[in-house]
N, C-alpha and C. Protein backbone atom coordinates (compact mmCIF):
# COMPACT_ATOMS: atom_id res chain seq x y z
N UNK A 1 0.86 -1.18 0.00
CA UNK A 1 0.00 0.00 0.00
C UNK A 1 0.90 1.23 0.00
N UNK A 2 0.47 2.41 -1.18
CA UNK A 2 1.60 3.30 -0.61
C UNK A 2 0.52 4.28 -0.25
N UNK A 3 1.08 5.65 -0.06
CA UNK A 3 0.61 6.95 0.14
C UNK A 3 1.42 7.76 -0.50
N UNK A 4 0.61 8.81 -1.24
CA UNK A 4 1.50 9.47 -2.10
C UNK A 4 0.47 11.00 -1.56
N UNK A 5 1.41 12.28 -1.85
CA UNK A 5 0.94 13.23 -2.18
C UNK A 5 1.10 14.21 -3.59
N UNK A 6 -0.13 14.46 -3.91
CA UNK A 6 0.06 14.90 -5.13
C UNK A 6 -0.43 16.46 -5.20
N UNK A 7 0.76 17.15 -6.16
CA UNK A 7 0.45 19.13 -6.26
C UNK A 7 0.35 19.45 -7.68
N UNK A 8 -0.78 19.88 -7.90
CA UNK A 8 -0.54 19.77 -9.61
C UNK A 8 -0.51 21.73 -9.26
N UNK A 9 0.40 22.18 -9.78
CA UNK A 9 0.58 23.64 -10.21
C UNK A 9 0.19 23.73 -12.11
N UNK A 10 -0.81 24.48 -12.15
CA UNK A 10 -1.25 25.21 -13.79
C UNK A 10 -0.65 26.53 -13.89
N UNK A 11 0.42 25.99 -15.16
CA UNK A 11 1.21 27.29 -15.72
C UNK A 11 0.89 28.26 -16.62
N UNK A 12 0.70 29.48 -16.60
CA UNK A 12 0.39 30.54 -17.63
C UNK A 12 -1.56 30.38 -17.42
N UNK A 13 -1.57 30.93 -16.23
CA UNK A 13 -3.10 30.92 -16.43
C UNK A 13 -3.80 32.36 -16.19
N UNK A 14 -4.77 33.13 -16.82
CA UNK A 14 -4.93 34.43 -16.89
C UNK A 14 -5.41 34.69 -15.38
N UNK A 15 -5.49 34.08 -14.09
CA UNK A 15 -5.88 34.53 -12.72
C UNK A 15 -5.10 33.65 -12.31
N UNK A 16 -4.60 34.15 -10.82
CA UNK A 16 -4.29 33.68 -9.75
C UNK A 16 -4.83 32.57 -8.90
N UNK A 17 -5.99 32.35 -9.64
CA UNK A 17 -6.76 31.69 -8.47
C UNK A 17 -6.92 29.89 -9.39
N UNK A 18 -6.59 29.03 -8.25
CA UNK A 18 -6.49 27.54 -9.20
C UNK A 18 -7.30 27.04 -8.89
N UNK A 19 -8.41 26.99 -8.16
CA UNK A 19 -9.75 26.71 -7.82
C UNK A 19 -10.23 25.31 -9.20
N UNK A 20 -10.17 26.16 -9.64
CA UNK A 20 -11.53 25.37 -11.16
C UNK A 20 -10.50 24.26 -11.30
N UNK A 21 -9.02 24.78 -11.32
CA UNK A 21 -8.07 23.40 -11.56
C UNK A 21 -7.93 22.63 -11.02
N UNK A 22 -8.23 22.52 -9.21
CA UNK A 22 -8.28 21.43 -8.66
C UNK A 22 -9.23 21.02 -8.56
N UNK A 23 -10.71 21.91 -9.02
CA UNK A 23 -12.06 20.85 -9.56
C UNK A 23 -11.42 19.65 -10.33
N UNK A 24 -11.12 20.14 -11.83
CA UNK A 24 -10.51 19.45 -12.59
C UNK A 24 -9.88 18.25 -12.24
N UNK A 25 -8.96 18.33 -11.52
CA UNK A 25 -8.06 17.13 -10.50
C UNK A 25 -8.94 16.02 -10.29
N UNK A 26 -9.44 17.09 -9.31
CA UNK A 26 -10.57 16.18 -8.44
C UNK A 26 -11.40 14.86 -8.95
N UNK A 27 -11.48 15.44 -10.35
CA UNK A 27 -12.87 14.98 -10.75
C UNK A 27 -12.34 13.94 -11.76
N UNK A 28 -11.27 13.89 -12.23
CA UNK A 28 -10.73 12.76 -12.30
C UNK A 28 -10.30 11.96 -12.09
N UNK A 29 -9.93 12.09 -10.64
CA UNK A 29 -9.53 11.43 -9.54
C UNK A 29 -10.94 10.86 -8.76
N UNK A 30 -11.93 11.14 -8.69
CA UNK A 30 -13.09 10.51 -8.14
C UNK A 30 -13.49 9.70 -9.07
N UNK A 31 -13.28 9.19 -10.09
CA UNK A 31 -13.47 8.27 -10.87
C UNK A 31 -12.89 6.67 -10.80
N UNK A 32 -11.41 7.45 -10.22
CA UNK A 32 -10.44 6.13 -9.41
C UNK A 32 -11.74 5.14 -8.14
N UNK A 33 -12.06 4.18 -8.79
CA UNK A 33 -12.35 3.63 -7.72
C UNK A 33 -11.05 2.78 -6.80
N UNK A 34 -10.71 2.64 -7.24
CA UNK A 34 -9.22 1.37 -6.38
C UNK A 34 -8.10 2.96 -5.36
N UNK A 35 -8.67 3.92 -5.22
CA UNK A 35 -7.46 4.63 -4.89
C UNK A 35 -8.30 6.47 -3.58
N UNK A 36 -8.03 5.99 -2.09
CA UNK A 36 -9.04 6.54 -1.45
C UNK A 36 -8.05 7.93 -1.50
N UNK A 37 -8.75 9.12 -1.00
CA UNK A 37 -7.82 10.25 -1.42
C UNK A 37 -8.55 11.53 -0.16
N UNK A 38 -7.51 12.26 0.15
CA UNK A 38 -8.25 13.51 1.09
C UNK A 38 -7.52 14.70 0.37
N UNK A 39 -8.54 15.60 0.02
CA UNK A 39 -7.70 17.02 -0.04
C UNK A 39 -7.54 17.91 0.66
N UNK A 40 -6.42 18.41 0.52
CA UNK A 40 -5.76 19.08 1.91
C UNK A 40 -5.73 20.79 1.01
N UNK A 41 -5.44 21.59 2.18
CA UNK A 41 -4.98 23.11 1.42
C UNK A 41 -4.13 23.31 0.55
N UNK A 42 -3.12 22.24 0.83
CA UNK A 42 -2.12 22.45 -0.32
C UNK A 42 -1.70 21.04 -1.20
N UNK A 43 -2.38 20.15 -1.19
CA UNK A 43 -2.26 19.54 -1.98
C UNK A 43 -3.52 18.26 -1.79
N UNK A 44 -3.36 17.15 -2.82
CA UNK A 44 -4.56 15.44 -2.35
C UNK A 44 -3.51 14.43 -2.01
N UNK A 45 -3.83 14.20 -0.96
CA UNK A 45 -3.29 13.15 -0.63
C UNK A 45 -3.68 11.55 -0.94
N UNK A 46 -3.24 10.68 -1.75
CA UNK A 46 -3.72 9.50 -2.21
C UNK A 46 -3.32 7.82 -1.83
N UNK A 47 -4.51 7.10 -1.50
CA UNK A 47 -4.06 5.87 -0.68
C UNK A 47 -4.21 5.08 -1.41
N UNK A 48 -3.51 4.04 -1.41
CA UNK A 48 -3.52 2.43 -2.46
C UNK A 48 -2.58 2.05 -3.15
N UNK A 49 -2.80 0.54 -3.91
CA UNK A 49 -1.53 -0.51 -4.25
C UNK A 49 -1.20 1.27 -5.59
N UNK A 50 0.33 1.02 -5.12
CA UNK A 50 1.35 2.27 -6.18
C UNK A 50 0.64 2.36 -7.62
N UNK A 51 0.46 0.71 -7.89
CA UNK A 51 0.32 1.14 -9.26
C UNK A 51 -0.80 2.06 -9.83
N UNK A 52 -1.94 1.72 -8.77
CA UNK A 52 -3.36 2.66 -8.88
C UNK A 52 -2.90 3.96 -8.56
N UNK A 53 -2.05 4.42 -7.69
CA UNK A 53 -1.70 5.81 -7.07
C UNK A 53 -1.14 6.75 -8.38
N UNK A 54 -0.63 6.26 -9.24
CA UNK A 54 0.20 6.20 -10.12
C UNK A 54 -0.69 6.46 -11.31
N UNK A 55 -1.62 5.74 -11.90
CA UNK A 55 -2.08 5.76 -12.91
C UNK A 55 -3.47 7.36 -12.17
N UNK A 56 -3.95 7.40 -10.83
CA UNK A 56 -4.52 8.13 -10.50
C UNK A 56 -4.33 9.64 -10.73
N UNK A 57 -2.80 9.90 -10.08
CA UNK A 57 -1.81 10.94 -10.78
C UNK A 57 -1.84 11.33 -11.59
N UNK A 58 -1.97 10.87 -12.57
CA UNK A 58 -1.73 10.25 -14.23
C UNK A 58 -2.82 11.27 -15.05
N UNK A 59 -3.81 11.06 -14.19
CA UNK A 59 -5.04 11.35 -14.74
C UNK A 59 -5.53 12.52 -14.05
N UNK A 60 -4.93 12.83 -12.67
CA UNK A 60 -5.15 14.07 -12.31
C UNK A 60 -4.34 14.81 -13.18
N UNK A 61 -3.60 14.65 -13.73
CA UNK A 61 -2.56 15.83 -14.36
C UNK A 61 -3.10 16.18 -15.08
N UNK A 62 -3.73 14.99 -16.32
CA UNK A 62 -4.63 14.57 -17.62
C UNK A 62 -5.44 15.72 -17.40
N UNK A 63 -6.52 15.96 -16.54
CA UNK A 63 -7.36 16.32 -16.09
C UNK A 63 -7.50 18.32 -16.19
N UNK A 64 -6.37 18.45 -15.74
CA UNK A 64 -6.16 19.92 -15.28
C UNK A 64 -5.39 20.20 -17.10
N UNK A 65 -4.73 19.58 -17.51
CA UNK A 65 -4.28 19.84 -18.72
C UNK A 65 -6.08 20.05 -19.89
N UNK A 66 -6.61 18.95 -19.66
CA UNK A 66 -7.92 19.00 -20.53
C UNK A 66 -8.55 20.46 -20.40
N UNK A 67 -8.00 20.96 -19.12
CA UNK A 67 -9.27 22.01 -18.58
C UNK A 67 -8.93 23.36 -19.59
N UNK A 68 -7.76 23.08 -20.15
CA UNK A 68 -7.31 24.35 -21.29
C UNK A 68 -5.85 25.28 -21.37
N UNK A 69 -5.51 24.16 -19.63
CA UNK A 69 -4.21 25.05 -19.35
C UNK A 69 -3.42 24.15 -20.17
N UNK A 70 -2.15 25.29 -20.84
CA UNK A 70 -0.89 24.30 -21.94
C UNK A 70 0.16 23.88 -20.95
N UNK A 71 0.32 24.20 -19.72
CA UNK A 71 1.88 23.63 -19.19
C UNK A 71 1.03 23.56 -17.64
N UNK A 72 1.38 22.45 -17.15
CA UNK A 72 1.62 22.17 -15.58
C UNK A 72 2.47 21.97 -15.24
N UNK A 73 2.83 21.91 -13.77
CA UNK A 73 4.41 20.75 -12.89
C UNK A 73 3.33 19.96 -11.91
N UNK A 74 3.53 18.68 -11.76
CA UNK A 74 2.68 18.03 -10.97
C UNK A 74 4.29 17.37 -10.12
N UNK A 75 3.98 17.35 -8.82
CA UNK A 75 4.77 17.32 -8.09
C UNK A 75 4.47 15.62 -7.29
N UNK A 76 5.05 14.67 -7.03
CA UNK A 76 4.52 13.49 -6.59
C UNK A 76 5.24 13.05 -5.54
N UNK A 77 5.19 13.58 -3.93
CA UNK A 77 5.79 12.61 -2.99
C UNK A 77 4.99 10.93 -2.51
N UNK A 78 5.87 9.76 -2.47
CA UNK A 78 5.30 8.48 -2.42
C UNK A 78 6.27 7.99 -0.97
N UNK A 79 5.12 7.49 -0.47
CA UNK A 79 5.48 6.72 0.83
C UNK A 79 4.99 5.57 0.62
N UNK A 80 5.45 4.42 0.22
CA UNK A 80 5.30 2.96 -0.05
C UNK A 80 6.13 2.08 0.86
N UNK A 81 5.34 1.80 1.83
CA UNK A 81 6.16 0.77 3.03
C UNK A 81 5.66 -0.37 2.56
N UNK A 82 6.67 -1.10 2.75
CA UNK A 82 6.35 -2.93 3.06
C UNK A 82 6.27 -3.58 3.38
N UNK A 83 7.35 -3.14 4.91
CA UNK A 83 7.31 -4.48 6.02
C UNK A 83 5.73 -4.27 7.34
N UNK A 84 4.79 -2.94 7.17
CA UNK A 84 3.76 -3.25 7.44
C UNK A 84 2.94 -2.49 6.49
N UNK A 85 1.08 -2.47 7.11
CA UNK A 85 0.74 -1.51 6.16
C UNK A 85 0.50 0.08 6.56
N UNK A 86 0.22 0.29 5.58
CA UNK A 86 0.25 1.38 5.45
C UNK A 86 -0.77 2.42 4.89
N UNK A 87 -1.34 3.44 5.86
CA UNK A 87 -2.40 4.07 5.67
C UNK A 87 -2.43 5.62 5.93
N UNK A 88 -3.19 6.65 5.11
CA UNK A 88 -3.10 7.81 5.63
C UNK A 88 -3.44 7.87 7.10
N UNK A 89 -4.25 7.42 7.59
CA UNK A 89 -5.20 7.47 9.34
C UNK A 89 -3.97 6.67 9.96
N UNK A 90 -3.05 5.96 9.54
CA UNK A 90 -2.36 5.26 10.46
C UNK A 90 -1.02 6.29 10.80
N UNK A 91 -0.46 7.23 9.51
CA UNK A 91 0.32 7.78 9.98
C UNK A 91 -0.04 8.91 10.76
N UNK A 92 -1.28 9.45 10.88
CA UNK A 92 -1.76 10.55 11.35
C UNK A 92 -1.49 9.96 12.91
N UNK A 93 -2.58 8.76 13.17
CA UNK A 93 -2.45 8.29 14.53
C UNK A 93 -1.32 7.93 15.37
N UNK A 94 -0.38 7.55 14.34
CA UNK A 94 0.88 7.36 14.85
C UNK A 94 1.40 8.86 15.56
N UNK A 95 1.69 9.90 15.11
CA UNK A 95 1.86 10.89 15.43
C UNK A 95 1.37 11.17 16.40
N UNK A 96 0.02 10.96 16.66
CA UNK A 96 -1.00 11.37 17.59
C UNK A 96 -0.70 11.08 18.86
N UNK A 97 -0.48 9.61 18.95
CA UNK A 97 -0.35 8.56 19.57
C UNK A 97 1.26 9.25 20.84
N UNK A 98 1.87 9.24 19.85
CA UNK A 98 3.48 10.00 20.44
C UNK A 98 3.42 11.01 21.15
N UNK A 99 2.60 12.28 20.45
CA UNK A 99 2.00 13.30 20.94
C UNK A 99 1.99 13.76 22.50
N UNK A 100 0.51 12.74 22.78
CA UNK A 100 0.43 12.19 23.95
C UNK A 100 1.08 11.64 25.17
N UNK A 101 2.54 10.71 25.14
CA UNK A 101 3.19 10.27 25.50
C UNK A 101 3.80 11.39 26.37
């Protein structure tokens, strides 16, 4: 299972504001059934086997490019553990968990 975070930045766009582009994202990314996802202020964070995380990406980029913008940078950090699993709620709790201590 990995966890990845994903930042899609749209280049040369006539406003400041990327709103409609991370509709865009979004909405190709809710199509992923195999791949659970939270969006955060600054970026979506995405859960499941790499290869779905991956092709999910894929299509968020797809996505924001369709919307009319000519250049993005999509940015992809991946956390893919193996010797247990691995979940967005697990690393949160982990933290949590310490916190406390």
């Amino acid at each position: 299972m990995a966890v990845a975070e994903v930042s899609i930045v749209p280049i040369g766009t006539k406003t400041t504001s990327v709103s409609k582009y991370v509709v865009a994202a979004l909405k190709a990314l809710r199509k992923e059934k195999k791949v659970v996802y939270e969006l955060t202020s600054m970026g979506t964070i995405l859960e499941g086997e790499l290869d779905d995380v991956l092709r999910a990406a894929k299509k968020m980029h797809e996505g924001v490019l369709a919307g009319g913008v000519r250049r993005v940078v999509t940015t992809i950090k991946i956390d893919d553990r193996r010797d247990k699993p691995l979940t967005m709620s697990g690393k949160v709790e982990s933290v949590v968990r310490k916190l406390q201590q």
